[in-house]
C-alpha atoms as a PDB file:
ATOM      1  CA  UNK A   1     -71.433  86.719  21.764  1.00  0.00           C
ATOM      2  CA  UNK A   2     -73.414  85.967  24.715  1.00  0.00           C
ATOM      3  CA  UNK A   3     -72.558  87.415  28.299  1.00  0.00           C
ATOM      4  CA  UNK A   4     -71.744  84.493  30.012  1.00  0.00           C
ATOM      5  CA  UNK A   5     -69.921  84.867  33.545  1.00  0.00           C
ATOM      6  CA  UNK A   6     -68.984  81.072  33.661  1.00  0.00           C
ATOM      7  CA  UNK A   7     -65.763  80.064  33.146  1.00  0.00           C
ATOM      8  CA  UNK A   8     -65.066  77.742  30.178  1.00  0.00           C
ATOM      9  CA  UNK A   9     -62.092  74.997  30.246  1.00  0.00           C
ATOM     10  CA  UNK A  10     -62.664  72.571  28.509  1.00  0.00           C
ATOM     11  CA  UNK A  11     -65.089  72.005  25.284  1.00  0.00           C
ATOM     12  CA  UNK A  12     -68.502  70.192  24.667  1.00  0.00           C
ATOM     13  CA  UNK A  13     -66.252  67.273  22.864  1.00  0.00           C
ATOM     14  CA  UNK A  14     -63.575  67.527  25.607  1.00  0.00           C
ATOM     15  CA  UNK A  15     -66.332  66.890  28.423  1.00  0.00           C
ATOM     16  CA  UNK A  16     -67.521  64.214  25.981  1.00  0.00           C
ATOM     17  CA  UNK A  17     -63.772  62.797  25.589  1.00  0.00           C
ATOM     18  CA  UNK A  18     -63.054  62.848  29.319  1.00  0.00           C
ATOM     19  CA  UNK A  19     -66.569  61.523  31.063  1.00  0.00           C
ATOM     20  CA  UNK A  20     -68.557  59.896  28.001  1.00  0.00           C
ATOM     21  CA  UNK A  21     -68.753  56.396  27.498  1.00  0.00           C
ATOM     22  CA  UNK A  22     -65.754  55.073  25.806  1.00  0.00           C
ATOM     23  CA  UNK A  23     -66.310  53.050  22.979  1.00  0.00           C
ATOM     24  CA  UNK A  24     -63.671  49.975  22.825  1.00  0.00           C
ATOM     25  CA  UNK A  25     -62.695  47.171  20.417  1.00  0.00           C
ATOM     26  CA  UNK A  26     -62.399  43.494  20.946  1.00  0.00           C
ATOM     27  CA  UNK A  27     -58.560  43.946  22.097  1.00  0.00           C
ATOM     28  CA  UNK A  28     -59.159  47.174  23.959  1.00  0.00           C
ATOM     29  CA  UNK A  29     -61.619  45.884  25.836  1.00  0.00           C
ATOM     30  CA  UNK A  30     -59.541  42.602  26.731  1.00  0.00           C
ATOM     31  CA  UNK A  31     -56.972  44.749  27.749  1.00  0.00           C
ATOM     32  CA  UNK A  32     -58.490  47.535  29.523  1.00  0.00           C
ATOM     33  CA  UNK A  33     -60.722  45.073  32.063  1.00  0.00           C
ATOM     34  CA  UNK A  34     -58.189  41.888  32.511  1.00  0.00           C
ATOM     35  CA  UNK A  35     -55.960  41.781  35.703  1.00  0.00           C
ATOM     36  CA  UNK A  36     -52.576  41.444  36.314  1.00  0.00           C
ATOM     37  CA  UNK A  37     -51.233  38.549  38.843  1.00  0.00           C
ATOM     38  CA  UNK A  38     -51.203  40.380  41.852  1.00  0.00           C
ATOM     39  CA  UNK A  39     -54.910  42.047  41.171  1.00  0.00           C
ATOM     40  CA  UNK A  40     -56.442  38.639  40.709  1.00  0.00           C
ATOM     41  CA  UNK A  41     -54.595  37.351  43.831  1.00  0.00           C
ATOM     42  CA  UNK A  42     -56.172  39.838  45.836  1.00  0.00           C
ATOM     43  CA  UNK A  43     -59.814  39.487  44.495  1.00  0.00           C
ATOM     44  CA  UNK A  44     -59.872  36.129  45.772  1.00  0.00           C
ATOM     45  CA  UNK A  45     -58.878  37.052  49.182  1.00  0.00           C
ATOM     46  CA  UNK A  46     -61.820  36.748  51.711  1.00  0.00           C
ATOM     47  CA  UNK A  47     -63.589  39.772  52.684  1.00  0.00           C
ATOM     48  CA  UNK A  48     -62.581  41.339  55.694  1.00  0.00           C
ATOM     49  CA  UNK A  49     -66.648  41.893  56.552  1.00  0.00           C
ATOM     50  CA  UNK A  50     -68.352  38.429  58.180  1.00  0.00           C
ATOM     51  CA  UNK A  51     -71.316  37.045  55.925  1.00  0.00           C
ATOM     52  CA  UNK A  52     -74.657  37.623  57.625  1.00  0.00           C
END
């Protein structure tokens, strides 16, 4: 065992898990990026910021 002072919470798959790049179907992916009524409504406000 190696003398290591670092703490260790989570593992090399659970840092992979949380912050890797996740890897979605056809319906995941639909579902994960579409947006609900009230999102789109506001996306097609106009920005608060004038156009230069």
């Amino acid at each position: 065992m190696t003398n290591n002072k670092r703490l260790t919470i989570l593992t090399s798959e659970e840092i992979t898990d949380l912050y890797g790049i996740p890897s979605f179907d056809d319906d995941e992916r639909a579902a994960f990026f579409s947006l609900e009524s009230v999102e789109r409504h506001c996306s097609h406000k106009p920005s608060f910021f004038p156009r230069l």
